[in-house]
PDB file of N, CA and C in Angstrom:
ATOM      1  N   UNK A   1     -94.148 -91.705  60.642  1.00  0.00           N
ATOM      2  CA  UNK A   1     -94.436 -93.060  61.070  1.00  0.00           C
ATOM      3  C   UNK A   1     -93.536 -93.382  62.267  1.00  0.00           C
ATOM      4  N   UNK A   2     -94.035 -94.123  63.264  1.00  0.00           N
ATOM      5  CA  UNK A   2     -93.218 -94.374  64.166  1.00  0.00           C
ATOM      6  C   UNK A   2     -93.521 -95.937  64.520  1.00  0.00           C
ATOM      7  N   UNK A   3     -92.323 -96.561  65.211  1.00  0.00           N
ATOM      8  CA  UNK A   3     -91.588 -97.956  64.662  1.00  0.00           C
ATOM      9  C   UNK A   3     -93.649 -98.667  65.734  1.00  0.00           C
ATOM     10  N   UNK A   4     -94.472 -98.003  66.167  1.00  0.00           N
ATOM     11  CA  UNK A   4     -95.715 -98.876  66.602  1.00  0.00           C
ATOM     12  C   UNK A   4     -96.664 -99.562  65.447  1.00  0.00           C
ATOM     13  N   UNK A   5     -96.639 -97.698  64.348  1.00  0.00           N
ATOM     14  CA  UNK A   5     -97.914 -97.747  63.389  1.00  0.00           C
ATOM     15  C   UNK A   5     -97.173 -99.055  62.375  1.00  0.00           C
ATOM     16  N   UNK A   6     -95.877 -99.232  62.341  1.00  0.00           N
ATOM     17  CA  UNK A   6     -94.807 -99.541  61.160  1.00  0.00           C
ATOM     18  C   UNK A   6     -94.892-101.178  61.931  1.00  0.00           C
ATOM     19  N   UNK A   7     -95.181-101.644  62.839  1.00  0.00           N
ATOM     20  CA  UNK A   7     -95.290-102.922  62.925  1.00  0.00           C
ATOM     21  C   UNK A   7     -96.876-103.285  62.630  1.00  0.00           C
ATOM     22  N   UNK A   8     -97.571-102.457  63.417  1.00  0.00           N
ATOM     23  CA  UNK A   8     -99.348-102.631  63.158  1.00  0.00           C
ATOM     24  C   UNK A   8     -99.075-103.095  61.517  1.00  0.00           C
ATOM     25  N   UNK A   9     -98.532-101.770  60.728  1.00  0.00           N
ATOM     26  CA  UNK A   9     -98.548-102.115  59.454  1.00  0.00           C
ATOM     27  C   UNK A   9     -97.913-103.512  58.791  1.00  0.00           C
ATOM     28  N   UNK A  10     -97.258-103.754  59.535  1.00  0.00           N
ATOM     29  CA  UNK A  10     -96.530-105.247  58.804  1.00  0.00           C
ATOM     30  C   UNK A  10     -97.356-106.045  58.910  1.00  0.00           C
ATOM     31  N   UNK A  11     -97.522-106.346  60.617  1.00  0.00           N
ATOM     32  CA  UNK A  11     -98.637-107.349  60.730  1.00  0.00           C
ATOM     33  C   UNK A  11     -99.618-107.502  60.311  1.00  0.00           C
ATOM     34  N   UNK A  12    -100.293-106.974  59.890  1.00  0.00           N
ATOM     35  CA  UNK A  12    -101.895-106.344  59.292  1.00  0.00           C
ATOM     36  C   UNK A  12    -101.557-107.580  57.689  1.00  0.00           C
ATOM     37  N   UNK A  13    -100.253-107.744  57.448  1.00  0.00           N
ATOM     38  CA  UNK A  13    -100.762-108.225  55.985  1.00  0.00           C
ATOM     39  C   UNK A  13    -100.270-110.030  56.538  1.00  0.00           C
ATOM     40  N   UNK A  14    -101.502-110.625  55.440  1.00  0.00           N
ATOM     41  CA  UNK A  14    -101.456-112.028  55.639  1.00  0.00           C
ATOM     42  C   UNK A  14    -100.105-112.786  55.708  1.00  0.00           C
ATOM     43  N   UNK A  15     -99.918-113.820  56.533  1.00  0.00           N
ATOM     44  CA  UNK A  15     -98.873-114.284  56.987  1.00  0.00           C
ATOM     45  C   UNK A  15     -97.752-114.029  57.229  1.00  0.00           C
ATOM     46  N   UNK A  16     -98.232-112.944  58.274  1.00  0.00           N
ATOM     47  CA  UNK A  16     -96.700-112.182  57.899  1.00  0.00           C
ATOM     48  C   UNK A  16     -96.214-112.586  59.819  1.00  0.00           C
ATOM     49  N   UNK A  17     -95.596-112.920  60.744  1.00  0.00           N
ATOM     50  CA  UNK A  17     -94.658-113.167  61.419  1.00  0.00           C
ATOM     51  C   UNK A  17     -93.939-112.207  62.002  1.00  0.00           C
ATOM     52  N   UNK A  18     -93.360-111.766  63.264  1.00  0.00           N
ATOM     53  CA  UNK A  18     -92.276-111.099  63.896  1.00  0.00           C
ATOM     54  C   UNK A  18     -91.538-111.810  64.623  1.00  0.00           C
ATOM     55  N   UNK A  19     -90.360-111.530  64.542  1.00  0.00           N
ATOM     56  CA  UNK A  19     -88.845-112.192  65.192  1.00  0.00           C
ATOM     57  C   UNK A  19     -87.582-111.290  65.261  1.00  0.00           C
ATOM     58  N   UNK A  20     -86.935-112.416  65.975  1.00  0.00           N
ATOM     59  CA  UNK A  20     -85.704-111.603  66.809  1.00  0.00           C
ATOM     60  C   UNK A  20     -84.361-112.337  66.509  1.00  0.00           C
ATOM     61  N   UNK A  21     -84.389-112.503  65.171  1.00  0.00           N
ATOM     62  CA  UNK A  21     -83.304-113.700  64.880  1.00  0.00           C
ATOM     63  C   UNK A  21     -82.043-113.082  65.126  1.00  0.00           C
ATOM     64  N   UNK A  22     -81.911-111.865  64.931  1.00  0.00           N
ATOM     65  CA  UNK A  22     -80.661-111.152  65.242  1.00  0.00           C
ATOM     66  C   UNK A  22     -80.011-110.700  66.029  1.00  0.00           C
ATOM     67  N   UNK A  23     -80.909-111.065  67.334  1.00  0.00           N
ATOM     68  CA  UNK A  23     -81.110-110.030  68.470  1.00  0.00           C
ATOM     69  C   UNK A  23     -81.689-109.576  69.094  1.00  0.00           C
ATOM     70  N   UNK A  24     -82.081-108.909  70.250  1.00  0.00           N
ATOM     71  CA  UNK A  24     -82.931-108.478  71.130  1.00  0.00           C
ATOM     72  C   UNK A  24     -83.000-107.257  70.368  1.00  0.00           C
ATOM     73  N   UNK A  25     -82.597-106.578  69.496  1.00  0.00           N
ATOM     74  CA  UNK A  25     -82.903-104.915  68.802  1.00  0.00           C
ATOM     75  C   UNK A  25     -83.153-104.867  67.507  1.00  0.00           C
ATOM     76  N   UNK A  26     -82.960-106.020  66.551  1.00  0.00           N
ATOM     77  CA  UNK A  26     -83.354-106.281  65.474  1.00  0.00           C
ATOM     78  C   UNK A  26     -85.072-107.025  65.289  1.00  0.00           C
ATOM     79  N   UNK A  27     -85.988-106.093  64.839  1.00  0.00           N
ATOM     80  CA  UNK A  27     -87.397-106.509  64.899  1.00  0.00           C
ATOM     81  C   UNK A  27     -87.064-107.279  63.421  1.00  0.00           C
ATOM     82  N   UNK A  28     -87.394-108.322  63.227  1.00  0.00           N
ATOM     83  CA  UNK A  28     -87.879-108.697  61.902  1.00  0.00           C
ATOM     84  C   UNK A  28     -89.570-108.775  61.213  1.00  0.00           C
ATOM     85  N   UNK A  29     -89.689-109.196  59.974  1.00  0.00           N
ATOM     86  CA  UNK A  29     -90.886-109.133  59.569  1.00  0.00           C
ATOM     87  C   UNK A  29     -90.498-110.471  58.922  1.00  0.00           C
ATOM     88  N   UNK A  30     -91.333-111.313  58.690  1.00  0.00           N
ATOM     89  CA  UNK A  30     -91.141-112.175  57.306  1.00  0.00           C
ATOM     90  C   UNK A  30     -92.562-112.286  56.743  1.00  0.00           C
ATOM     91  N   UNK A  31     -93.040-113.189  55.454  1.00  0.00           N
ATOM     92  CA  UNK A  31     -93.934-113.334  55.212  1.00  0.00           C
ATOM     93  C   UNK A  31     -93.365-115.011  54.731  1.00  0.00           C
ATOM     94  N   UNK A  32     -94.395-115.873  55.525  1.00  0.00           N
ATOM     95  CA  UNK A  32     -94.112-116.923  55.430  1.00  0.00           C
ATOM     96  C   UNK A  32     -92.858-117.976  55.336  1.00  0.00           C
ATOM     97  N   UNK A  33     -92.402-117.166  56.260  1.00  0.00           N
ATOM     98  CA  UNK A  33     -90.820-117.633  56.743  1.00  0.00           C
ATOM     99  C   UNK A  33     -89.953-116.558  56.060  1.00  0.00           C
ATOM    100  N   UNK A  34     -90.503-115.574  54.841  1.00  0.00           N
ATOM    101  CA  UNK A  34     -89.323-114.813  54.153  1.00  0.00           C
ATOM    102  C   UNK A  34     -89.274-113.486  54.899  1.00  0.00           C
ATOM    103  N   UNK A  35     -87.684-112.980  54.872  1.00  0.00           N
ATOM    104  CA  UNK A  35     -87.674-111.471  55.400  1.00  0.00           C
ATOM    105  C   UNK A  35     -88.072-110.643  54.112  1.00  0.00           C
ATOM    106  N   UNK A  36     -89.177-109.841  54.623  1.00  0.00           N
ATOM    107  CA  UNK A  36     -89.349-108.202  53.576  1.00  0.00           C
ATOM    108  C   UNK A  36     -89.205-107.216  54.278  1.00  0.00           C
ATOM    109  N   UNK A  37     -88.800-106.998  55.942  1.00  0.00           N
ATOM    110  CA  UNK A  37     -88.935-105.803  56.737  1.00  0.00           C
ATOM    111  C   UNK A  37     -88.085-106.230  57.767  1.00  0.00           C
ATOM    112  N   UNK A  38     -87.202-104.894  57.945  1.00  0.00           N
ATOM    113  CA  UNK A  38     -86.703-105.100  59.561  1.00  0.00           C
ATOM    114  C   UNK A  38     -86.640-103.992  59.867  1.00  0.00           C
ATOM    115  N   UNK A  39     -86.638-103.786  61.351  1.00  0.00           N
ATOM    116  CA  UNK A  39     -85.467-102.671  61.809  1.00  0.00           C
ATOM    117  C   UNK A  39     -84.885-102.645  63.458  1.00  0.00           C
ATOM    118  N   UNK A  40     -84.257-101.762  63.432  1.00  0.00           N
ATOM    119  CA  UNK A  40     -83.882-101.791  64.835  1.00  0.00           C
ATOM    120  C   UNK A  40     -85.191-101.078  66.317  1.00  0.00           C
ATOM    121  N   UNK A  41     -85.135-101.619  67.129  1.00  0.00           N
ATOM    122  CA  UNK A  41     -86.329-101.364  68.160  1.00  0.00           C
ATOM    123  C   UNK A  41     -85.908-100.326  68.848  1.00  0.00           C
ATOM    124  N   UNK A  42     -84.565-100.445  69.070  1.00  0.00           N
ATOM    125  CA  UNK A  42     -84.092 -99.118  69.762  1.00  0.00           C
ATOM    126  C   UNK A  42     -83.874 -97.964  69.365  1.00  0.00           C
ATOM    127  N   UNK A  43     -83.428 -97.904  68.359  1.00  0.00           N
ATOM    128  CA  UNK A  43     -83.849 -96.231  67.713  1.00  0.00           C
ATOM    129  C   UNK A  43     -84.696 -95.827  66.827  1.00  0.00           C
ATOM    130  N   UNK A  44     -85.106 -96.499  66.103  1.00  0.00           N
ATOM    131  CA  UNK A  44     -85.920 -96.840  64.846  1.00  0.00           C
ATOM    132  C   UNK A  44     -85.157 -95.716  64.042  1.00  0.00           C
ATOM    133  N   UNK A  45     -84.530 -95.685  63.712  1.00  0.00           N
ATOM    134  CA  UNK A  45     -83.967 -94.621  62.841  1.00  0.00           C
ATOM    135  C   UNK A  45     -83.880 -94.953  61.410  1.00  0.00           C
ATOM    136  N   UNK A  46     -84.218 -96.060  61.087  1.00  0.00           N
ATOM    137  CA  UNK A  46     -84.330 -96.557  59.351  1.00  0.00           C
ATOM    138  C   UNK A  46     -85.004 -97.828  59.977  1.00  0.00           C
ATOM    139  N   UNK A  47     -85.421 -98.204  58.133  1.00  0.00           N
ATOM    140  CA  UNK A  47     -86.293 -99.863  58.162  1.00  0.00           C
ATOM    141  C   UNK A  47     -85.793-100.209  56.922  1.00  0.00           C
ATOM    142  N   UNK A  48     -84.810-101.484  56.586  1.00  0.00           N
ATOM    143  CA  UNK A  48     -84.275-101.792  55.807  1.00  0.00           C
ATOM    144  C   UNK A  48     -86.020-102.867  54.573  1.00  0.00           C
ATOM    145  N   UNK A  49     -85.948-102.582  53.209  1.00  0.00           N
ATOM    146  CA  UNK A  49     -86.864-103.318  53.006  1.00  0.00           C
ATOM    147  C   UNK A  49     -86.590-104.083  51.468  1.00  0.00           C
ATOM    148  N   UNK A  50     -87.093-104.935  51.047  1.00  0.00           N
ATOM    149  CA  UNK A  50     -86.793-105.621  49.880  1.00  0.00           C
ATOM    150  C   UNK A  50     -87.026-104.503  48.747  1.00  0.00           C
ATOM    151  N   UNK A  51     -86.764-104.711  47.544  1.00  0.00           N
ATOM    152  CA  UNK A  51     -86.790-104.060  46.245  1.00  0.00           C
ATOM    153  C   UNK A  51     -86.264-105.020  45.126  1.00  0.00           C
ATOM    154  N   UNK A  52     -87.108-104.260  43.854  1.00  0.00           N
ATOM    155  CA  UNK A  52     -86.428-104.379  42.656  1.00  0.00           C
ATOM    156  C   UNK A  52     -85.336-104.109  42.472  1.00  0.00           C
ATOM    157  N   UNK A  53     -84.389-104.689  41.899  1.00  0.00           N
ATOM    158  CA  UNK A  53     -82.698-103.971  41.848  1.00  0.00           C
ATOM    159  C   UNK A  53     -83.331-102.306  41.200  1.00  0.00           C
ATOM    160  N   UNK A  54     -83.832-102.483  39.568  1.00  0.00           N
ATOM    161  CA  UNK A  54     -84.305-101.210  38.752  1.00  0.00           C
ATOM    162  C   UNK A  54     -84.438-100.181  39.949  1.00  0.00           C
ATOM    163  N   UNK A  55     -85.478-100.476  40.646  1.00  0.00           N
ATOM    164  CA  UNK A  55     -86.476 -99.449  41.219  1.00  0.00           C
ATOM    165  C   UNK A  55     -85.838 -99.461  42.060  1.00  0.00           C
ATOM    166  N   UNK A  56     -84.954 -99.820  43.151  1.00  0.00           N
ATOM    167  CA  UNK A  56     -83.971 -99.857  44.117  1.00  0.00           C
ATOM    168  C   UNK A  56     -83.017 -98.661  43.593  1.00  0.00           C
ATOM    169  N   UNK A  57     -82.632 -98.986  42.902  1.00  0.00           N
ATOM    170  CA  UNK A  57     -81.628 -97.765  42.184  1.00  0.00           C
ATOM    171  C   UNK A  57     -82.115 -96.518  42.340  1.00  0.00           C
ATOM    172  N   UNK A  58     -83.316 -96.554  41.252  1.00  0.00           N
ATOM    173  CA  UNK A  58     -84.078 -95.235  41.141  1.00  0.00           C
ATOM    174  C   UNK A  58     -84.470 -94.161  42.190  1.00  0.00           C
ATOM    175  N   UNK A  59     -85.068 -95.614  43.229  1.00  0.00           N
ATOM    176  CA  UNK A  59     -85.540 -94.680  44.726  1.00  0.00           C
ATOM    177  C   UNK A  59     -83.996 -93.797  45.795  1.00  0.00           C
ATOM    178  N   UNK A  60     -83.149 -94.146  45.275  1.00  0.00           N
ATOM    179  CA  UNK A  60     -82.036 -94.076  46.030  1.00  0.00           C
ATOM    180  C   UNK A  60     -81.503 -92.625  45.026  1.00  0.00           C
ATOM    181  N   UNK A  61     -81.309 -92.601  43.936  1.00  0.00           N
ATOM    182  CA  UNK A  61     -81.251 -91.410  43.404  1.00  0.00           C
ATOM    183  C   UNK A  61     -82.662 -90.517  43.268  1.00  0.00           C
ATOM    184  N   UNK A  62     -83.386 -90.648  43.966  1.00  0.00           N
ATOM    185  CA  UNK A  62     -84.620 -89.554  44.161  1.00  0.00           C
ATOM    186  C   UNK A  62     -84.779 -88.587  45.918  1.00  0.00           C
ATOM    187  N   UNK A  63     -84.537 -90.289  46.337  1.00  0.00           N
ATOM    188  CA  UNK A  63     -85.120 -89.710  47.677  1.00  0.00           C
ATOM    189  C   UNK A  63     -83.726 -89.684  48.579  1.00  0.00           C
ATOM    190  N   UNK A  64     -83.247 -88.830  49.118  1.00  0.00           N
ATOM    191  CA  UNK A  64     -82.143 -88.640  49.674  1.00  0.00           C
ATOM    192  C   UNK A  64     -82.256 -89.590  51.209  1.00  0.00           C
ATOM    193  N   UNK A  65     -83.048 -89.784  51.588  1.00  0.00           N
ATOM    194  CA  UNK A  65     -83.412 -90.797  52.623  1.00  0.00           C
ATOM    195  C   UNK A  65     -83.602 -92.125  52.301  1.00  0.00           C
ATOM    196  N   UNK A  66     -83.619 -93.197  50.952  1.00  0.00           N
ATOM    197  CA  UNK A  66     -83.078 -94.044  50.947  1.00  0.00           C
ATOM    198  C   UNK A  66     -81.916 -93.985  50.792  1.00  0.00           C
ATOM    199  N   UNK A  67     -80.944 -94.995  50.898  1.00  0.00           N
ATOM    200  CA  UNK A  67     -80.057 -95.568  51.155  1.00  0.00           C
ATOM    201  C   UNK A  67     -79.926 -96.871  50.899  1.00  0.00           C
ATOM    202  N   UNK A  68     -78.471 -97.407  50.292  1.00  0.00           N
ATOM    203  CA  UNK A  68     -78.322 -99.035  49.923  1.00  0.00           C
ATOM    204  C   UNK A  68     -78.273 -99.612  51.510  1.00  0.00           C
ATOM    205  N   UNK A  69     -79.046-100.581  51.554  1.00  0.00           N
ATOM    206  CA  UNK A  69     -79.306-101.641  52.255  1.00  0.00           C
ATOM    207  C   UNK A  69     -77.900-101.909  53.574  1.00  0.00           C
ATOM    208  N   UNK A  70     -78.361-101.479  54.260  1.00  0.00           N
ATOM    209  CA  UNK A  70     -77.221-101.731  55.732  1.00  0.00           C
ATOM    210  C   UNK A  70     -77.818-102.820  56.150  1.00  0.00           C
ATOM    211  N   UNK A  71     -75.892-103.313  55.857  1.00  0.00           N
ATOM    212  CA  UNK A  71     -75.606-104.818  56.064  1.00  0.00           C
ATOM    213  C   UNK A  71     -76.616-105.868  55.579  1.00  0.00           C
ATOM    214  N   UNK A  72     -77.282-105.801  54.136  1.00  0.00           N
ATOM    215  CA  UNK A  72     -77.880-106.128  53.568  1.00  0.00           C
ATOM    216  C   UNK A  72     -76.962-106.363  51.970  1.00  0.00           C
ATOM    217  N   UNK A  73     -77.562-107.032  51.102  1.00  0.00           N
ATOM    218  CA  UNK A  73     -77.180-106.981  49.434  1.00  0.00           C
ATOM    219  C   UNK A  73     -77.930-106.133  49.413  1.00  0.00           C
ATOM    220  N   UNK A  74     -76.996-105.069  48.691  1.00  0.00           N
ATOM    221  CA  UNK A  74     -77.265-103.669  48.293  1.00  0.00           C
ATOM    222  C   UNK A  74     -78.004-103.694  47.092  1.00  0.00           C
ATOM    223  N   UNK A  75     -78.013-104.773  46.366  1.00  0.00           N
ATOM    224  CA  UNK A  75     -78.499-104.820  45.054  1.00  0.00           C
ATOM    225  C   UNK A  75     -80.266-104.997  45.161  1.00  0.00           C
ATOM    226  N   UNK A  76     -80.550-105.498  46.181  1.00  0.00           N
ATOM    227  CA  UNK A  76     -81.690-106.378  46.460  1.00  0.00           C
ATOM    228  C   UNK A  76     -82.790-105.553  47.971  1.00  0.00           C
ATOM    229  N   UNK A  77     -81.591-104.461  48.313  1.00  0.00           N
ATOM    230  CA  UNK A  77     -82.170-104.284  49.569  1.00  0.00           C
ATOM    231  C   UNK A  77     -81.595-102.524  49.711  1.00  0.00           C
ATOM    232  N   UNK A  78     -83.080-101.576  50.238  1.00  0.00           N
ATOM    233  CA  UNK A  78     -83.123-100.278  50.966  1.00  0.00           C
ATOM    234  C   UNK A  78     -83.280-100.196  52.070  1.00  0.00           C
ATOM    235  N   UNK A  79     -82.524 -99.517  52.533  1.00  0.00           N
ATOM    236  CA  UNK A  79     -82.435 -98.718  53.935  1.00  0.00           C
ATOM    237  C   UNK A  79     -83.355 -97.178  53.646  1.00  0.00           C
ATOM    238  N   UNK A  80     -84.066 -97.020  54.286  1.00  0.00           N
ATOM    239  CA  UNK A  80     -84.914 -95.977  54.627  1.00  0.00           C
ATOM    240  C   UNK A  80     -84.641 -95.102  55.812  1.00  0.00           C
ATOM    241  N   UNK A  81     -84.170 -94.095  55.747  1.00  0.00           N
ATOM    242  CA  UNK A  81     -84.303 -93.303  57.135  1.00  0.00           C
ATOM    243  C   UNK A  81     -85.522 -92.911  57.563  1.00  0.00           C
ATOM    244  N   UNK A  82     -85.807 -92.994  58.850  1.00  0.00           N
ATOM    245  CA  UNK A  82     -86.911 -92.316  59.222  1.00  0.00           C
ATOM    246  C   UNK A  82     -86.937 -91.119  59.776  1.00  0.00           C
ATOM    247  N   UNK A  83     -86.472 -90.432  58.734  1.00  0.00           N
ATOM    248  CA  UNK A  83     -86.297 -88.761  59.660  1.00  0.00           C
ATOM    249  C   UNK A  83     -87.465 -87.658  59.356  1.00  0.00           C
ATOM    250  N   UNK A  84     -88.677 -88.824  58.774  1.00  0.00           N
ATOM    251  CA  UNK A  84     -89.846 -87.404  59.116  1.00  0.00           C
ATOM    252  C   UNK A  84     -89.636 -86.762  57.279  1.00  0.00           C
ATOM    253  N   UNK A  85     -88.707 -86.890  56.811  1.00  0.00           N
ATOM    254  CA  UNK A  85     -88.679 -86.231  55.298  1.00  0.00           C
ATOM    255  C   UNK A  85     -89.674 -87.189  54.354  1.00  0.00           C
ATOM    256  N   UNK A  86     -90.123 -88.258  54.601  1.00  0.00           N
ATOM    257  CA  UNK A  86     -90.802 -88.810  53.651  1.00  0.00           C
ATOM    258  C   UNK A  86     -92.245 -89.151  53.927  1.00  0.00           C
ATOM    259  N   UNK A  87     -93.372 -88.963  53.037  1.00  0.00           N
ATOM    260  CA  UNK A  87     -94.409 -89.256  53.519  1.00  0.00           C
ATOM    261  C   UNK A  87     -95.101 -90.693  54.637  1.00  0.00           C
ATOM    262  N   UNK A  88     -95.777 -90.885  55.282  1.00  0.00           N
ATOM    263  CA  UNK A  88     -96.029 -92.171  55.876  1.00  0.00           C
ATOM    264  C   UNK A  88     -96.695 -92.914  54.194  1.00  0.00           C
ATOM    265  N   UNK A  89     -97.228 -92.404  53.776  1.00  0.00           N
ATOM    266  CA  UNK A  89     -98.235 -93.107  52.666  1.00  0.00           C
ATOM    267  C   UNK A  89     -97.163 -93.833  51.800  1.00  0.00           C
ATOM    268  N   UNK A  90     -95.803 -92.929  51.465  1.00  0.00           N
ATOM    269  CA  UNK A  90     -95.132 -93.034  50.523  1.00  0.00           C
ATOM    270  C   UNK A  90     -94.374 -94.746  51.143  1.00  0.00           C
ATOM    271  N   UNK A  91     -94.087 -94.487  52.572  1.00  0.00           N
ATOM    272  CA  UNK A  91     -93.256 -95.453  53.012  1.00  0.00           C
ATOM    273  C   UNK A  91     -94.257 -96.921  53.191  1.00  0.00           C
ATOM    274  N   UNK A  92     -95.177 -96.482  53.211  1.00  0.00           N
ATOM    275  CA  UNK A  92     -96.760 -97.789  53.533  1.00  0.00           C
ATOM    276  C   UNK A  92     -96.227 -98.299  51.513  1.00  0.00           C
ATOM    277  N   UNK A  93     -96.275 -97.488  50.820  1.00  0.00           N
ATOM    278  CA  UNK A  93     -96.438 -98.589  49.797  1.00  0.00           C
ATOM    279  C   UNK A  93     -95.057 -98.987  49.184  1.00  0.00           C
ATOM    280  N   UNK A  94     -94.082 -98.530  49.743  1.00  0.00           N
ATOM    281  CA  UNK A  94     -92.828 -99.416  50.214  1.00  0.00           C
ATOM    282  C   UNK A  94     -92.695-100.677  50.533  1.00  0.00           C
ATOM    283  N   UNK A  95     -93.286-100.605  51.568  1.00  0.00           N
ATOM    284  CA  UNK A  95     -93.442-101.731  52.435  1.00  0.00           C
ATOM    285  C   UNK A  95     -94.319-102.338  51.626  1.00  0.00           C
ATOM    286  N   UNK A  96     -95.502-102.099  51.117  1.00  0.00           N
ATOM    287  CA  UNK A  96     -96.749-103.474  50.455  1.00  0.00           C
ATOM    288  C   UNK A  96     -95.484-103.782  49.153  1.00  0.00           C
ATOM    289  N   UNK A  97     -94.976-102.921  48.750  1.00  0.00           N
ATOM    290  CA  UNK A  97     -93.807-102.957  47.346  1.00  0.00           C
ATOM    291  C   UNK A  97     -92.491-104.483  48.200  1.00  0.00           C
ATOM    292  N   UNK A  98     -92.387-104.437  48.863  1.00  0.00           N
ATOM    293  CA  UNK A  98     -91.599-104.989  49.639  1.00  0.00           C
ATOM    294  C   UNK A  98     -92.320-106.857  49.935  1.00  0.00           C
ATOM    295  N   UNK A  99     -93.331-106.168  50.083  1.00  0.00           N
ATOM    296  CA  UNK A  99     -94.051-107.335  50.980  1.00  0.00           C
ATOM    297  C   UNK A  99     -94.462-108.678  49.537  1.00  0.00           C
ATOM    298  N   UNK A 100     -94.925-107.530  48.437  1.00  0.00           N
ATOM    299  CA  UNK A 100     -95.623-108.552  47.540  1.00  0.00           C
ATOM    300  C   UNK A 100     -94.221-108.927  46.471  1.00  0.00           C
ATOM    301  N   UNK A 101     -93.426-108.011  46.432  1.00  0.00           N
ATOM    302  CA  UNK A 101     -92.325-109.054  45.839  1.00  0.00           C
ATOM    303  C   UNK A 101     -91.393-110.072  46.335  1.00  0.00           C
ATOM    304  N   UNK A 102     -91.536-110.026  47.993  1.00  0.00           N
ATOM    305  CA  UNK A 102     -91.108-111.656  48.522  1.00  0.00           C
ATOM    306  C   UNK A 102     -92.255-112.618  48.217  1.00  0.00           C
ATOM    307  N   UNK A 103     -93.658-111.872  48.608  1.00  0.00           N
ATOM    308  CA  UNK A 103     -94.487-113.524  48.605  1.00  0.00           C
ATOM    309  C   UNK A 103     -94.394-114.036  46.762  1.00  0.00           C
ATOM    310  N   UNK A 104     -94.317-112.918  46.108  1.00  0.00           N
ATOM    311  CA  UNK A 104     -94.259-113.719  44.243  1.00  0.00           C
ATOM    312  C   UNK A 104     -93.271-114.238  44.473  1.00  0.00           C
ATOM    313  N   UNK A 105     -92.082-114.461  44.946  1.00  0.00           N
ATOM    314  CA  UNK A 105     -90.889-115.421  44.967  1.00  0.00           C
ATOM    315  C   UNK A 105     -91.226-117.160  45.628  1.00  0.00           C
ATOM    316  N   UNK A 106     -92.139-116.668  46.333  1.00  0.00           N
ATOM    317  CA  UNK A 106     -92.835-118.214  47.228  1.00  0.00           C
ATOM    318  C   UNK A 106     -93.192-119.171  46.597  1.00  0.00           C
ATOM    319  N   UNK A 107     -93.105-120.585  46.831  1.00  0.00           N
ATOM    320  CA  UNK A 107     -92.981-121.594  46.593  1.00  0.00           C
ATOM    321  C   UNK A 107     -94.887-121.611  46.186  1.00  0.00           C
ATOM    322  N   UNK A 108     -95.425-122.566  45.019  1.00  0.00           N
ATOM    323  CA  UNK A 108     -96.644-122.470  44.677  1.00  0.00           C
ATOM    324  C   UNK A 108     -97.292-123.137  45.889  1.00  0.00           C
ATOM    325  N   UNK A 109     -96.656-123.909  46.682  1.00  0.00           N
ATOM    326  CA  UNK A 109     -97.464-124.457  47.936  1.00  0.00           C
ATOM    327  C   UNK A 109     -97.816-123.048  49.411  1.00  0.00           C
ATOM    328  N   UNK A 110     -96.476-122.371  49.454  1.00  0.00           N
ATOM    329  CA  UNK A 110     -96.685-121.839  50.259  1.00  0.00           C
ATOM    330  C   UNK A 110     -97.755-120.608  49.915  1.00  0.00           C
ATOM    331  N   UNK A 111     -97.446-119.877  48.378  1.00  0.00           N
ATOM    332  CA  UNK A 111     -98.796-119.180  47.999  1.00  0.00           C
ATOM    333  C   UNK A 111     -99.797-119.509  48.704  1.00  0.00           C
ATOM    334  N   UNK A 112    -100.406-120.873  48.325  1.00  0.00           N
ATOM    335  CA  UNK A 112    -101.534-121.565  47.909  1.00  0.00           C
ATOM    336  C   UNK A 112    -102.124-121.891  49.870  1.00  0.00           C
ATOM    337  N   UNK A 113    -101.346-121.504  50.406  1.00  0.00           N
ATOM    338  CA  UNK A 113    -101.587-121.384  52.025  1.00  0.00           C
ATOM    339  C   UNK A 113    -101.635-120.013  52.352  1.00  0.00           C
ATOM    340  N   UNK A 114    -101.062-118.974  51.753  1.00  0.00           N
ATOM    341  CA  UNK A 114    -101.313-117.652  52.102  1.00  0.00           C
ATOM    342  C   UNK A 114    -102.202-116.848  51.442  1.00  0.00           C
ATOM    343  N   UNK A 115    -102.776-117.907  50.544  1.00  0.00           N
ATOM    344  CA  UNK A 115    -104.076-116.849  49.666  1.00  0.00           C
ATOM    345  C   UNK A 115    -105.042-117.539  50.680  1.00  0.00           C
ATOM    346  N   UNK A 116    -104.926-118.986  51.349  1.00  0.00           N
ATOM    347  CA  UNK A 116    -106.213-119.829  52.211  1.00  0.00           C
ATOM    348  C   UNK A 116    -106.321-118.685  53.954  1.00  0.00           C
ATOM    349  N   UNK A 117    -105.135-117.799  53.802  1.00  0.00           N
ATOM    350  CA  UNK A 117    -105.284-117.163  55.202  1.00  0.00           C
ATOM    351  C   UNK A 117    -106.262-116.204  55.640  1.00  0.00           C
TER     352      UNK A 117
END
């Protein structure tokens, strides 16, 4: 995956947003104001993404290319390298894994605008 297909992919899901709150090299993602995706533009060398603490754990003792969350809560957040060792498919449902456990955190109003999108 490279950091083009990996934004197509963010954007592609309903209400989802890009920004630069950090910086001119920090891409963000949110979904309805929330972050589930970032990474850096200039190297793309990882994409930090939300998680289950459980399954956060788990993926980090499996896949030698996650990693706890840089400059993130480690408890709450993976760092992914992108060095080509992990499938694109595997990292796509990362990211939807990412994406749909910020919007279940959303306020029943803001849902109720992102199911109308």
């Amino acid at each position: 995956m490279n950091i083009e297909s990996f934004r197509a992919y963010c954007l592609n899901k309903k209400g989802v947003t890009e920004e630069f709150p950090f910086g001119e090299e920090v891409l963000v993602f949110k979904v309805m104001g929330k972050l589930f995706a970032l990474t850096d533009v200039e190297s793309f060398a990882s994409i930090n993404l939300k998680v289950d603490p459980e399954k956060g754990a788990e993926l980090r003792e499996t896949y030698p290319a996650v990693q706890p969350g840089y400059h993130m809560n480690k408890k709450h957040w993976n760092t992914v390298l992108m060095d080509g060792s992990l499938p694109d498919k595997l990292v796509r449902q990362w990211i939807d894994d990412s994406y749909a456990l910020v919007a279940s955190k959303l306020t029943k109003s803001q849902k109720s605008a992102l199911e109308s999108m």
